[in-house]
Protein backbone atom coordinates (compact mmCIF):
# COMPACT_ATOMS: atom_id res chain seq x y z
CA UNK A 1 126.14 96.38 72.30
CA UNK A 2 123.18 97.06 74.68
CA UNK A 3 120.47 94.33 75.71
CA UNK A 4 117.18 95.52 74.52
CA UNK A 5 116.15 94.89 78.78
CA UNK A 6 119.01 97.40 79.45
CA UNK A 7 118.28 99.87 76.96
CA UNK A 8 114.67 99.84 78.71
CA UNK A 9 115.86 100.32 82.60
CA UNK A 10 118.81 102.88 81.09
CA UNK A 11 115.76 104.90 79.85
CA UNK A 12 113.56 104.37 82.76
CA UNK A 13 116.50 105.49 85.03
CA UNK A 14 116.98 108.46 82.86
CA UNK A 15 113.60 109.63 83.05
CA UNK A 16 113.65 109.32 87.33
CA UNK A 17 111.98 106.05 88.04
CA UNK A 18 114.28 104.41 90.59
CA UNK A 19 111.82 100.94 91.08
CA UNK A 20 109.80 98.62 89.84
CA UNK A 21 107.02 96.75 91.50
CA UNK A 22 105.27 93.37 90.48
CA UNK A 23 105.00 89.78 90.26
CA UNK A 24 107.77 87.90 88.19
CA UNK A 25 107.54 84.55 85.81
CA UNK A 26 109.59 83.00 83.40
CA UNK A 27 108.85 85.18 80.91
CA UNK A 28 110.00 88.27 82.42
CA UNK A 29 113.32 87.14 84.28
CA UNK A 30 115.58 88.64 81.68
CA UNK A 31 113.77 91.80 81.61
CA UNK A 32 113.99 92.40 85.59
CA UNK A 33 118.03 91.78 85.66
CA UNK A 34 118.09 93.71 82.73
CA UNK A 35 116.26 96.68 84.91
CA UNK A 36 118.59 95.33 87.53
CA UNK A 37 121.77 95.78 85.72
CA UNK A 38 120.61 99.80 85.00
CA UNK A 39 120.23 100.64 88.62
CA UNK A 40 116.01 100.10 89.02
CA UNK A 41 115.03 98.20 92.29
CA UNK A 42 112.51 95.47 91.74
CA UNK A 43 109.90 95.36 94.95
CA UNK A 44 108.65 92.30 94.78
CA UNK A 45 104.87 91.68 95.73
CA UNK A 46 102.45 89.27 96.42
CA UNK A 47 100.02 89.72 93.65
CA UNK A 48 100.68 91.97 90.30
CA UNK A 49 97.43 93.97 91.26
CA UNK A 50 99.43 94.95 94.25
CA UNK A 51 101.74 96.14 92.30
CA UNK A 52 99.77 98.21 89.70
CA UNK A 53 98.56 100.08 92.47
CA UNK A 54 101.81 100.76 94.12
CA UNK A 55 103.34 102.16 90.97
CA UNK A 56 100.18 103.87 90.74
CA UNK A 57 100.78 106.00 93.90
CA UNK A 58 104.51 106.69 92.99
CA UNK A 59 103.35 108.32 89.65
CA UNK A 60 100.51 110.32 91.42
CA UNK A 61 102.30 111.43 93.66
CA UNK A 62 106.00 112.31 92.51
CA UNK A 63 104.56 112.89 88.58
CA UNK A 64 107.01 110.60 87.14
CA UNK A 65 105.92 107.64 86.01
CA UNK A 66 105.32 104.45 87.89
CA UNK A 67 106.46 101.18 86.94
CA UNK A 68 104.33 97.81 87.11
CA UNK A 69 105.53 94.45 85.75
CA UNK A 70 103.85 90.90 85.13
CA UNK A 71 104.02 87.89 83.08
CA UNK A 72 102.58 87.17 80.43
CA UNK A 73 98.74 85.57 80.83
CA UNK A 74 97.24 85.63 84.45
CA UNK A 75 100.33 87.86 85.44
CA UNK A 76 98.82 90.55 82.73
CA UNK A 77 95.31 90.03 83.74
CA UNK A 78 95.56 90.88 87.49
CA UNK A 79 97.24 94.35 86.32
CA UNK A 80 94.22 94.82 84.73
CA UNK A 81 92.58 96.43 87.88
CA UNK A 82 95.73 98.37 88.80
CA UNK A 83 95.90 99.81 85.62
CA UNK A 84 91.86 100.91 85.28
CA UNK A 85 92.27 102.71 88.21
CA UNK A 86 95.55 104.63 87.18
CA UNK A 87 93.28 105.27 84.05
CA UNK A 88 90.53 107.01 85.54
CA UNK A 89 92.71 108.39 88.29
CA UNK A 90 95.13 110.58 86.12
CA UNK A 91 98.35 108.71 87.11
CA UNK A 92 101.16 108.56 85.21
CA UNK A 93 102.14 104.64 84.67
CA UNK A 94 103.89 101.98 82.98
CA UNK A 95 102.57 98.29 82.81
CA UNK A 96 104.52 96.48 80.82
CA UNK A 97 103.93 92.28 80.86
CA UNK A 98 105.82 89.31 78.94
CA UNK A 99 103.94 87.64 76.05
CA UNK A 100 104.77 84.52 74.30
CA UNK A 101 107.87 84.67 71.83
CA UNK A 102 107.72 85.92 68.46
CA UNK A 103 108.44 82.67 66.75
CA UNK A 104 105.73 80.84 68.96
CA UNK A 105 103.03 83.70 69.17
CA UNK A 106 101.33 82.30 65.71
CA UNK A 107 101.60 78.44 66.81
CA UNK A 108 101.06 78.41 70.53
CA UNK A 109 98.05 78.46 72.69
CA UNK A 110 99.11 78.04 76.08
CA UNK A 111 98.37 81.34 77.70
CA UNK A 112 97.78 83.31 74.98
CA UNK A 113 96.10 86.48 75.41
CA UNK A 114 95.71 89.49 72.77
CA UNK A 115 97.21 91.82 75.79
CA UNK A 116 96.89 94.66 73.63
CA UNK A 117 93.31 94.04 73.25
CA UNK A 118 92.92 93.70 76.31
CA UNK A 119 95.01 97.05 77.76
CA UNK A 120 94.23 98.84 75.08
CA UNK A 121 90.78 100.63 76.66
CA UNK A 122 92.16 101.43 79.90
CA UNK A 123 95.29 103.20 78.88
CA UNK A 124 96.22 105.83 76.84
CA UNK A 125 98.72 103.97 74.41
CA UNK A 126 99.85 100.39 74.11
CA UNK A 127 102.53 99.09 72.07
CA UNK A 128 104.69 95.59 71.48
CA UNK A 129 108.57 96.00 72.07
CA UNK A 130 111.52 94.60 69.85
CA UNK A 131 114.91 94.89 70.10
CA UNK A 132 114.53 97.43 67.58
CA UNK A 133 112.13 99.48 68.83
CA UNK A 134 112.72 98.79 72.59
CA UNK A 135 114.39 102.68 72.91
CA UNK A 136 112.00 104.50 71.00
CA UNK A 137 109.17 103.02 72.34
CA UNK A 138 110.20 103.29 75.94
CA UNK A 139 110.69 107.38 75.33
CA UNK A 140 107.22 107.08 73.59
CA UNK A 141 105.72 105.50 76.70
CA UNK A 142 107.20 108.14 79.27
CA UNK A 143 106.00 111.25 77.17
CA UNK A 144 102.52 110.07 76.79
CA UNK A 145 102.33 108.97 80.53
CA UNK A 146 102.97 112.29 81.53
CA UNK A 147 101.32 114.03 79.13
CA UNK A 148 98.09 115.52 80.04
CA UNK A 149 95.63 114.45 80.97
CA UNK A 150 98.30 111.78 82.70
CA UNK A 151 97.92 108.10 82.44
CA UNK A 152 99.30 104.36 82.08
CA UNK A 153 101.24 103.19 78.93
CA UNK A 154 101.02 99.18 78.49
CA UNK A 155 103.93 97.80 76.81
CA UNK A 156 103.77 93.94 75.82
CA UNK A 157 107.36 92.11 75.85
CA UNK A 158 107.95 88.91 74.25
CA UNK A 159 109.65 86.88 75.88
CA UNK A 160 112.81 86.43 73.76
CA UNK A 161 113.05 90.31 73.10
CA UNK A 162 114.88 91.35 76.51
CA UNK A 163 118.15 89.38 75.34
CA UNK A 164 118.24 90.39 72.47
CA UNK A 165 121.31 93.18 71.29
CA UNK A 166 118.79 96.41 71.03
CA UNK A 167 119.33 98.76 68.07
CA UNK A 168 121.22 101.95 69.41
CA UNK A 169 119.49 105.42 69.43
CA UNK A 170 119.52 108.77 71.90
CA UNK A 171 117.23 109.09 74.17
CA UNK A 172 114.31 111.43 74.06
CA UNK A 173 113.76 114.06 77.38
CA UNK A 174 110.53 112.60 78.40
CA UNK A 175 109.63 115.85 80.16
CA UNK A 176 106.60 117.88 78.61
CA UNK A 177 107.62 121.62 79.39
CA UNK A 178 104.40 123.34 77.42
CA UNK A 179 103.22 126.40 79.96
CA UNK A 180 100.45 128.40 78.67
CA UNK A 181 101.02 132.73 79.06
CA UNK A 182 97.81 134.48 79.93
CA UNK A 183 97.75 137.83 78.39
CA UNK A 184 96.35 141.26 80.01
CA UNK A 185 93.00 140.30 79.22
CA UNK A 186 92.68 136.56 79.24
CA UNK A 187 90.55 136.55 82.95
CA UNK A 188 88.22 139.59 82.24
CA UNK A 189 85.36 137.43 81.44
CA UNK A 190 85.80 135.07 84.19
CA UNK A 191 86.98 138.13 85.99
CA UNK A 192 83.39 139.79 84.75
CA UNK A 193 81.48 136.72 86.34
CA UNK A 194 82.86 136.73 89.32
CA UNK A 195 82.42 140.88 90.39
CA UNK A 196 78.73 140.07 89.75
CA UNK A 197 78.24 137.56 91.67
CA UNK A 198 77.48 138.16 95.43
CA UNK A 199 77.64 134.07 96.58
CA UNK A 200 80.95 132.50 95.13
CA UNK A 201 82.00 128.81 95.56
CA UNK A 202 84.88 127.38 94.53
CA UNK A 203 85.78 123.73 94.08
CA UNK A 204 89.62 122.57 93.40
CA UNK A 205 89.54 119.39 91.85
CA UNK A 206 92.45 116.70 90.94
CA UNK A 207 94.48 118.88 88.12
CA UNK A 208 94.99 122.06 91.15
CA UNK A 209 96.84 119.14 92.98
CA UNK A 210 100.20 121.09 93.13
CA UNK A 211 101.68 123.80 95.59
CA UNK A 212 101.06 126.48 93.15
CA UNK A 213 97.70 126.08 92.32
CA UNK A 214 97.36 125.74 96.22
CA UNK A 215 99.03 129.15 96.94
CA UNK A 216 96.84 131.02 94.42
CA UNK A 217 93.53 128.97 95.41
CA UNK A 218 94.05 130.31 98.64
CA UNK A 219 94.87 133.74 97.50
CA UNK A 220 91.65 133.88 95.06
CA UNK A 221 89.80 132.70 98.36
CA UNK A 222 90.37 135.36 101.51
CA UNK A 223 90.92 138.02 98.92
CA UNK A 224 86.99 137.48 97.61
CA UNK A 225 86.01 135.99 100.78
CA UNK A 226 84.67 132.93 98.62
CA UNK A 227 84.43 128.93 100.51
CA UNK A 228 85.88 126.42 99.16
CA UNK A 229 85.19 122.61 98.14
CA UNK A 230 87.91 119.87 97.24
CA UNK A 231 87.40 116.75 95.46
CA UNK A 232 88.61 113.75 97.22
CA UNK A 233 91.96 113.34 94.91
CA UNK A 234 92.57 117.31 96.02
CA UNK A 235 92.47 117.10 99.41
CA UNK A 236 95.32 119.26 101.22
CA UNK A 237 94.66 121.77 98.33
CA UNK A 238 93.77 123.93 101.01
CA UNK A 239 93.88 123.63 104.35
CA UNK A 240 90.68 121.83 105.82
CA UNK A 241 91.35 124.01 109.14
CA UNK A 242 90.72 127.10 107.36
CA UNK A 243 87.91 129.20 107.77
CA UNK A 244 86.52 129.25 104.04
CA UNK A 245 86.72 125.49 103.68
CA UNK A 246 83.42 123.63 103.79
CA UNK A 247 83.91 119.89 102.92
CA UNK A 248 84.95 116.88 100.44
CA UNK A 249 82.38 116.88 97.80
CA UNK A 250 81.39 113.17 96.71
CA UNK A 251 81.66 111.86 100.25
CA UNK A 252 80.36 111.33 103.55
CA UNK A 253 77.26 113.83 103.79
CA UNK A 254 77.32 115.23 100.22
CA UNK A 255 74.36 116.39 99.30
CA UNK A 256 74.26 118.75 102.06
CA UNK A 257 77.48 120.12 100.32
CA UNK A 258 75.66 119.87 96.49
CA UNK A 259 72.40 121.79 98.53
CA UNK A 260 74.84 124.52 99.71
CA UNK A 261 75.76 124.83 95.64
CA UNK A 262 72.30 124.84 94.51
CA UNK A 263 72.25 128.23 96.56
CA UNK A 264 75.14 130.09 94.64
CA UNK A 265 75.46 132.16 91.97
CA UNK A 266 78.53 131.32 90.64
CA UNK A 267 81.31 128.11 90.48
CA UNK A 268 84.53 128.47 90.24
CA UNK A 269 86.04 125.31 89.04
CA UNK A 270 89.55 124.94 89.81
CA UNK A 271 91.10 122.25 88.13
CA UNK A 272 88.15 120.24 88.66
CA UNK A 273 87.85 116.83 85.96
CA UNK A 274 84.62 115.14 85.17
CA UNK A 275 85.78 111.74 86.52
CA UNK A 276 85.49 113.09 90.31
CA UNK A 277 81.65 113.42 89.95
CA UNK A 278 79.94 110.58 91.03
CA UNK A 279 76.22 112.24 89.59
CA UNK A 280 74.87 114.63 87.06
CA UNK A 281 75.66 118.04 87.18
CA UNK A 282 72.47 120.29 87.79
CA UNK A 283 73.51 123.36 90.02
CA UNK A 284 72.04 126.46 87.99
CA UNK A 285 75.07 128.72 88.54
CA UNK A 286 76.91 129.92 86.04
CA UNK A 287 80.47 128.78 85.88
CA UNK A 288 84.09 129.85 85.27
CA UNK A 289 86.51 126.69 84.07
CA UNK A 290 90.05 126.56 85.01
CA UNK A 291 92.20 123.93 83.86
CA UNK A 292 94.55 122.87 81.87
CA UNK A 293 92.73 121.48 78.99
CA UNK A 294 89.19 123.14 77.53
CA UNK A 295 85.52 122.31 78.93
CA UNK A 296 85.30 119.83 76.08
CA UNK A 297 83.64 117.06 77.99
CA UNK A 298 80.88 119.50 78.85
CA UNK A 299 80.14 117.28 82.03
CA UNK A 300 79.32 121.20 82.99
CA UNK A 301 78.62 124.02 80.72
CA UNK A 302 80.90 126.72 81.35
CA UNK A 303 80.24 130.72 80.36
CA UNK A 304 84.36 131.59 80.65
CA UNK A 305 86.96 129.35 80.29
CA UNK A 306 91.05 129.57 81.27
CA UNK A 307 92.88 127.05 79.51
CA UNK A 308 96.12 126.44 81.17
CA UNK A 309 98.00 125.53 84.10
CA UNK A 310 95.62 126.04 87.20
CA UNK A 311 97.96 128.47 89.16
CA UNK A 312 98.17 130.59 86.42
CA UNK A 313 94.36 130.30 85.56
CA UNK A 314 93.52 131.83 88.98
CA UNK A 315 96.15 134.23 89.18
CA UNK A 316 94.76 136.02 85.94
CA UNK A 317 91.11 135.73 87.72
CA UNK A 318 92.42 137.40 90.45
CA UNK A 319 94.85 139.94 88.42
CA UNK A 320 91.64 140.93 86.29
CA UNK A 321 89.04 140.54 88.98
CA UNK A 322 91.09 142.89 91.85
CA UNK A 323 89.65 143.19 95.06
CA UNK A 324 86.22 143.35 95.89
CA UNK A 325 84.74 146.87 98.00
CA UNK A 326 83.66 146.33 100.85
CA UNK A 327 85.05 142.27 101.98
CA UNK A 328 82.09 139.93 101.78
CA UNK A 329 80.73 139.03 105.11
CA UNK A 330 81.54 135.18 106.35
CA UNK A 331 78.44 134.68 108.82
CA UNK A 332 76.82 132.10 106.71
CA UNK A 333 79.97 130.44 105.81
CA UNK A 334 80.82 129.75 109.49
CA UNK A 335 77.59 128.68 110.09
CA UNK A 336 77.18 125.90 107.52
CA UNK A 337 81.13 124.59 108.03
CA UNK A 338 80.66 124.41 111.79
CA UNK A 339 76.46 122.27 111.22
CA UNK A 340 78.32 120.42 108.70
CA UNK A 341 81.01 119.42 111.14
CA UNK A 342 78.37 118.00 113.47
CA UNK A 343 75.83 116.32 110.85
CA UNK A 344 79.33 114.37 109.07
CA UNK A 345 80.31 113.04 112.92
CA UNK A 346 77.16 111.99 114.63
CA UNK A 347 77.30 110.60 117.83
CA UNK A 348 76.50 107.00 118.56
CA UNK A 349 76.85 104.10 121.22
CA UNK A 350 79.88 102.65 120.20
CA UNK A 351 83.59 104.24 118.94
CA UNK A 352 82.62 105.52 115.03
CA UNK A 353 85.23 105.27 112.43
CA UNK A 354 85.09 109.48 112.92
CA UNK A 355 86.88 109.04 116.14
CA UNK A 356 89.31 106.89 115.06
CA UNK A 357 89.95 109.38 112.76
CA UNK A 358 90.46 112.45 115.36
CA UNK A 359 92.78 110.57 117.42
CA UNK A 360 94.66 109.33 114.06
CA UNK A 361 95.14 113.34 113.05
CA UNK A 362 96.29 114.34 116.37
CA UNK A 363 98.80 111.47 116.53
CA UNK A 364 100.03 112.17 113.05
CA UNK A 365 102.11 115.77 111.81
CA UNK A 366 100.45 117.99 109.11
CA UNK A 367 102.87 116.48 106.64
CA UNK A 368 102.17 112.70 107.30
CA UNK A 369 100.72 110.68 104.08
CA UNK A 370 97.09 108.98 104.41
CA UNK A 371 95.96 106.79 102.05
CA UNK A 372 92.17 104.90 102.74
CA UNK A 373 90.55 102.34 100.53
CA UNK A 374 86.89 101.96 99.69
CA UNK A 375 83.25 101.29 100.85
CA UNK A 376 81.96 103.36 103.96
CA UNK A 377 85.42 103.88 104.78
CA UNK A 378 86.24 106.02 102.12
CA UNK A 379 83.32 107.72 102.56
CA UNK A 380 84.27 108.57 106.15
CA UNK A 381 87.81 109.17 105.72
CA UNK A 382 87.88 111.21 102.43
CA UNK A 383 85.26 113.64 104.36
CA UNK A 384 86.42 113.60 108.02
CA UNK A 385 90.22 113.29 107.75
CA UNK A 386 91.62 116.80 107.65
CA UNK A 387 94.36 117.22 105.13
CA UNK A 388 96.85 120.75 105.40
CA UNK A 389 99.25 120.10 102.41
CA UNK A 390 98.93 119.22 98.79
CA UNK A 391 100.10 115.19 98.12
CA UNK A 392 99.34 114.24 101.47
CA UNK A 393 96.09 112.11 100.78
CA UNK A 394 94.98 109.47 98.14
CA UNK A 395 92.50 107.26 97.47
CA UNK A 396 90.73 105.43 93.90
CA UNK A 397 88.13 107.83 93.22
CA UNK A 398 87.12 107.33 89.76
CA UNK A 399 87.85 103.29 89.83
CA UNK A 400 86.84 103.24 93.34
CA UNK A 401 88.58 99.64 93.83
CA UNK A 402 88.84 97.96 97.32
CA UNK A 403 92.25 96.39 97.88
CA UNK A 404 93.94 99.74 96.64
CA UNK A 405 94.83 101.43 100.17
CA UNK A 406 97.47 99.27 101.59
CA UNK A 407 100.09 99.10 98.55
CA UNK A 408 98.98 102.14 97.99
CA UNK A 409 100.87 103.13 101.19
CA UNK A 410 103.59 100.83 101.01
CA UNK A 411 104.54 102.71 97.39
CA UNK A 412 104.11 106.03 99.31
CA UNK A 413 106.60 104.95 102.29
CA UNK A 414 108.85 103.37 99.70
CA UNK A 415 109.22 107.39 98.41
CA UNK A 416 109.35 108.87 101.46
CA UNK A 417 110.91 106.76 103.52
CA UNK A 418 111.62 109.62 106.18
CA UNK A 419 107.60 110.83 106.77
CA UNK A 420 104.96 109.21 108.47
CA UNK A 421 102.61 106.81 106.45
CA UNK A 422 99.49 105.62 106.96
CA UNK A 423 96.57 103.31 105.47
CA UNK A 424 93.14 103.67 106.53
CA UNK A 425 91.30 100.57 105.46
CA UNK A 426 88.08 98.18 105.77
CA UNK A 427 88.17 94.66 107.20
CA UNK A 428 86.84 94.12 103.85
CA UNK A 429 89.98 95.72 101.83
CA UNK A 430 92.48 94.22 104.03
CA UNK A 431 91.49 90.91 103.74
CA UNK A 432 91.99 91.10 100.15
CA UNK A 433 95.84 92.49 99.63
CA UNK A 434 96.63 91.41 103.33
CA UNK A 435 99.48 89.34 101.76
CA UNK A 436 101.42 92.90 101.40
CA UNK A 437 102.24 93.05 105.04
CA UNK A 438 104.60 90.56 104.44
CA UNK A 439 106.08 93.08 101.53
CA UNK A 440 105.67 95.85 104.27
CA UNK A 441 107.74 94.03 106.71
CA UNK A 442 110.98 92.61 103.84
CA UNK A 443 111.16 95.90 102.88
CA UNK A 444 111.10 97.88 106.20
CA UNK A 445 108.22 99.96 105.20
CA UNK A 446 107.25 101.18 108.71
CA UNK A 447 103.48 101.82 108.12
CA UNK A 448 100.53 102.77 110.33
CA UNK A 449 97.79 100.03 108.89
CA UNK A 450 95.02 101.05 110.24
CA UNK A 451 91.40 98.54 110.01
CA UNK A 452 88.09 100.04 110.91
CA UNK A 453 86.90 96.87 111.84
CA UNK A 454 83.12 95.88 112.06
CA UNK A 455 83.51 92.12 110.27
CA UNK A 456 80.69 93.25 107.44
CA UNK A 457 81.16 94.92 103.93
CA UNK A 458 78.82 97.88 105.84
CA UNK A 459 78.20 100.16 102.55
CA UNK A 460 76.70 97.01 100.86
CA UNK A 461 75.32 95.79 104.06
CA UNK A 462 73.55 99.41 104.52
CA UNK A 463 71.95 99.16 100.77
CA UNK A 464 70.45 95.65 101.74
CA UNK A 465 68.62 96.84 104.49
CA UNK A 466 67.30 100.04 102.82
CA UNK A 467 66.12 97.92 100.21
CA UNK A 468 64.55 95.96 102.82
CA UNK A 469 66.72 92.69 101.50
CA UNK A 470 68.40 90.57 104.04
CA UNK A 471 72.56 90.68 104.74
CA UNK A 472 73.23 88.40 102.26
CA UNK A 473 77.05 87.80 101.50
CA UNK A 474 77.96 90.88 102.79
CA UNK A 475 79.22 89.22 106.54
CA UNK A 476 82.09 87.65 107.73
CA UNK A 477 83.98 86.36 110.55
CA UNK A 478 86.71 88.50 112.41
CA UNK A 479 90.23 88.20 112.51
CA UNK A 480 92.86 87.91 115.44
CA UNK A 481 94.55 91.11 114.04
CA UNK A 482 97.43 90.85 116.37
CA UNK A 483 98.37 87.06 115.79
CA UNK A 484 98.09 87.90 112.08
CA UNK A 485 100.63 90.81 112.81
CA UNK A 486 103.01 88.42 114.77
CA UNK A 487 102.66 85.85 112.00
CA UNK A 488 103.94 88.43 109.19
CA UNK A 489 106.63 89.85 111.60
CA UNK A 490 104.60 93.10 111.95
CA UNK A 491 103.39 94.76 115.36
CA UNK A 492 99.72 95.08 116.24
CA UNK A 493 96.56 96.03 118.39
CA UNK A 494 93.35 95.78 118.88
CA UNK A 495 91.29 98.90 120.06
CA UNK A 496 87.77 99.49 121.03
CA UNK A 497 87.52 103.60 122.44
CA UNK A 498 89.02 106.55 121.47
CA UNK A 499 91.75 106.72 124.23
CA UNK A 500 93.06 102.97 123.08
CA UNK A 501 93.70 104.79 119.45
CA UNK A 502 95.48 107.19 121.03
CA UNK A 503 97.58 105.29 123.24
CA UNK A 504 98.02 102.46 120.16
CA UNK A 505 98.61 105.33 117.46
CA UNK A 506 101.52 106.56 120.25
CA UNK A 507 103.08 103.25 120.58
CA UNK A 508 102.54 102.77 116.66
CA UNK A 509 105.53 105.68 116.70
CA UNK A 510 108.00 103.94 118.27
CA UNK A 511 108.00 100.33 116.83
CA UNK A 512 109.93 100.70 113.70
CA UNK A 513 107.98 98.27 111.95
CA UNK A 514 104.79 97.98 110.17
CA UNK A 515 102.12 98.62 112.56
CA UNK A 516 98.41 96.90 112.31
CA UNK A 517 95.76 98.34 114.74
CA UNK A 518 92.24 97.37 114.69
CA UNK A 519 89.72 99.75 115.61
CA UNK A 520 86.42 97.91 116.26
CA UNK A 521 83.91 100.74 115.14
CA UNK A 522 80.12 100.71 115.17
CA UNK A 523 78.58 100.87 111.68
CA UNK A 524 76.01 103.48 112.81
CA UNK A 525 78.31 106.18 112.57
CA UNK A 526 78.49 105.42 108.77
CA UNK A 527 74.89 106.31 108.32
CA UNK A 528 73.53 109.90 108.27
C-alpha cells in the first residue's frame, strides 16, 4: 500500500528527475516527504518564482522534466511567472501546487483560487490529482512535458490527497522515441533551392539546440560556404569563433543583422520557432524549413519544408544538395562579421558591459555555463558573449522576465556541479531574486554572480529619453555589493576597469563559494 505522494516521487524518480525546487506550506508538507521518502531532493528557495525558473533551466537543459512546487493560493500564483516563461521557452516542466481539500473545496473561501483556470493558458495540460489517479496522471504529465513542442504540465493537489493509499498501476516510459526517416528524395526541393541560390544564410534557432543538429549545421555550412545566425536560446549551436558566424539575431545591433538578410536569396531555417522573433517577418527570400514539426504557424512562408528531427533535416539537404563547383568566395562574409564586431562594442569613456564581457570569456573555459537576465543586459550579453558548445547559454527569450538569471544558474550548478557557472545580471534583476544567494550559499552552489551595475533600469531609462520623457521610476540607489555578499555568507567585489574583472573573475576561481562581483559599467555602451 503506496501513499498517493510516493507513488508521485516513485514516478518522478523513474522518469530521471532527482529534485525538486520551491516554496513549501501546510498544504504541501505531506507531498514533499512523500517525494522525500522516493529519493527526490527538495531545494528549498526563497520565493516559488525562484523556483519555477530553476526547474525551468534543469528541463531545458538536461530534457527531462523540471520540477516546481507551491502551496496552494499565493504559493500557486508566484509560479505563475516561472511557468509563462517555461511556456514560451520550450522547457519541459512540472508545477504542481496544493489546493484546498476535497471535502472543503465547495464550502471554503479562504484562498481559493480556480488554479486550473488560472494555469491552464500557459501550459500545455493541467489536471487535479487523487489517490486514484495520482499514477496515471503523473505518467500523463511527463509524456506531454516532453513531448514536442516541450512544455510545463500544472498538476493541482489537494491537500488531503498525498496521504491518502494511491490505487496501484505500472508505470508508463515517459520517453517519446518517434524519429522521422527521410527517404532518397525527401531534400531535393530544399536541395533544388539551395543550388540556385548564390547568397545563402542560415539561422539555427531553439529546436537545433542539440550536438547533432550542431555537427550537421556546421557541416551544411563550410561545405556551401553559407554564414550563419543563432537565435539567442541557440547560442553555442555553432561556434561564435568561426569564420561563417555573423551574430545573435534579436539582440544587441539587430537590424544590421535583419539588413544583411534583406540582401539574400535564400534562408535556411534550422530549427528556428516563431516565438524567438521579436518583429514581423519581411525578408523577400525564399525559404527552406527544417524542424521538427511543419511551417504551420506560417510566422514565415516557406517554399520546401523537412519535417523532422533537425540533424536529420540538414543531413538530407546536404545528401541531396552535394557540393557546390567551384566553393563560394567568403570576402563579404569576413567583412560584415569583423564591422559587425566593432559597431556591437563601441568604445566609450567608461568600462561598457562589452568589456566585462571579454574579460568574463577569457576567465571562463569553452564549456562553462552562462546564464544573463533581461533589459540592456540581455541585449549585450546574448550578442557579445561568445558561446562554443550547444547547452552552454540561456536566457527568457520569449517571456523575457527579469529576475530569471540568477536561479536560473543556481539550477544549472545544481546539475553540473563539476563546471563553471555563471550569471550575468542587471542591478535591476538582482535586486529582485537577490534572496537566492542565500540558497546559493546552503547549498554550496559555487557561482560567478556577476552585476553590470549602473543603479538605473537603462533599457527603460534609454526609451524615456528618446521619447524625450524624463527618468521617471526607472532610478535607484546603489548597493554595497560586498557587505551584501558578507551578509549572505557569499564572497564579493566591486570593479570599475577591465583589468579589476580580470583580476576579480581570477580570484572568483579560487573561493569555493558563491561569488558576487559588481562591475560598474557606463550605460553608453548599451546604445548604438
Amino acid at each position: 500500500m503506496t501513499s498517493a505522494a510516493r507513488t508521485i516521487g516513485k514516478r518522478l524518480h523513474a522518469a530521471g528527475i532527482r529534485y525538486v525546487m520551491g516554496h513549501p506550506g501546510g498544504e504541501v508538507v505531506d507531498l514533499i516527504d512523500g517525494f522525500r521518502e522516493e529519493g527526490l531532493d527538495f531545494v528549498l528557495t526563497k520565493h516559488e518564482t525562484a523556483g519555477a525558473f530553476m526547474a525551468d533551466a534543469i528541463g531545458s537543459y538536461t530534457g527531462i522534466p523540471g520540477v516546481a512546487v507551491g502551496t496552494l493560493g499565493p504559493g500557486a500564483t508566484n509560479l505563475v511567472t516561472g511557468v509563462a516563461h517555461a511556456h514560451l521557452d520550450r522547457s519541459p516542466m512540472l508545477a504542481i501546487t496544493g489546493q484546498l481539500p476535497v471535502d472543503r473545496y465547495e464550502i471554503c473561501t479562504h484562498q481559493k483560487l480556480e488554479l486550473g483556470a488560472i494555469f491552464a493558458p500557459i501550459t500545455k495540460w493541467h489536471a487535479r490529482v487523487t489517490a486514484e489517479n495520482a499514477g496515471v496522471v503523473t505518467d500523463r504529465a511527463l509524456r506531454v512535458a516532453v513531448r514536442h513542442r516541450p512544455g510545463p504540465v500544472f498538476l493541482e493537489i489537494p491537500s488531503d490527497v498525498p496521504r491518502q493509499t494511491a490505487k496501484d498501476g505500472m508505470a508508463a516510459d515517459p520517453a517519446i522515441a518517434a524519429v522521422a526517416r527521410f527517404g532518397a528524395e525527401a531534400g531535393a526541393p530544399a536541395a533544388q533551392l539551395l543550388r540556385a541560390s548564390a547568397r545563402p544564410v542560415l539561422l539555427a534557432g531553439m529546436d537545433a539546440m542539440t550536438d547533432a543538429a550542431a555537427t550537421a549545421i556546421r557541416r551544411l555550412a563550410e561545405t556551401w560556404s553559407i554564414p550563419v545566425m543563432v537565435s539567442p536560446k541557440a547560442k553555442g549551436v555553432f561556434r561564435e569563433d568561426h569564420p561563417l558566424f555573423l551574430g545573435t539575431i534579436e539582440m544587441l545591433g539587430t537590424g544590421k543583422l535583419f539588413e544583411y538578410i534583406d540582401g539574400c536569396d535564400l534562408v535556411v531555417m534550422a530549427g528556428f520557432e516563431p516565438v524567438e522573433f521579436d518583429r514581423d517577418w519581411t525578408a523577400p527570400a525564399p525559404i527552406i524549413h527544417i524542424g521538427p514539426l511543419p511551417n504551420d504557424d506560417l510566422y514565415y512562408h516557406a517554399q520546401a519544408e523537412l519535417v523532422g528531427p533537425v540533424a536529420l533535416g540538414v543531413d538530407a539537404l546536404l545528401e541531396a544538395a552535394g557540393a557546390p563547383a567551384p566553393p563560394r568566395p567568403l570576402d563579404d562574409v569576413a567583412r560584415f562579421r569583423r564591422e559587425f564586431r566593432e559597431f556591437v562594442a563601441p568604445t566609450r569613456d567608461g568600462m561598457t558591459a562589452q568589456a566585462v564581457l571579454a574579460q568574463l570569456r577569457d576567465a571562463l573555459p569553452e564549456d562553462a555555463i552562462v546564464t544573463c537576465d533581461v533589459g540592456f543586459n540581455k541585449a549585450v550579453t546574448g550578442q557579445c558573449w561568445p558561446a562554443y558548445r550547444p547547452k552552454t547559454f540561456f536566457m527568457s527569450n520569449g517571456l523575457s522576465s527579469m529576475g530569471y538569471g540568477l536561479p536560473a544558474a543556481l539550477g544549472l550548478q545544481l546539475v553540473n556541479p563539476d563546471r563553471r557557472v555563471a550569471c550575468v545580471i542587471g542591478d535591476g534583476g538582482f535586486s529582485m531574486l537577490l534572496g537566492e544567494v542565500e540558497t546559493a550559499v546552503r547549498r554550496s552552489l559555487p557561482v560567478l554572480i556577476v552585476v553590470l551595475a549602473d543603479e538605473a533600469l537603462s533599457q527603460i531609462k534609454v526609451g524615456q529619453e528618446r521619447k524625450g520623457l524624463p527618468a521617471t521610476g526607472t532610478t535607484f540607489g546603489a548597493l554595497d555589493y560586498v557587505a551584501l555578499a558578507r551578509a549572505f555568507g557569499a564572497s564579493g567585489r566591486e570593479v570599475a576597469s577591465p583589468a579589476e574583472c580580470a583580476e576579480a573573475f581570477a580570484w572568483a576561481a579560487t573561493t569555493g563559494k558563491p561569488t558576487i562581483v559588481a562591475a560598474h559599467v557606463d550605460p553608453k555602451g548599451y546604445v548604438l
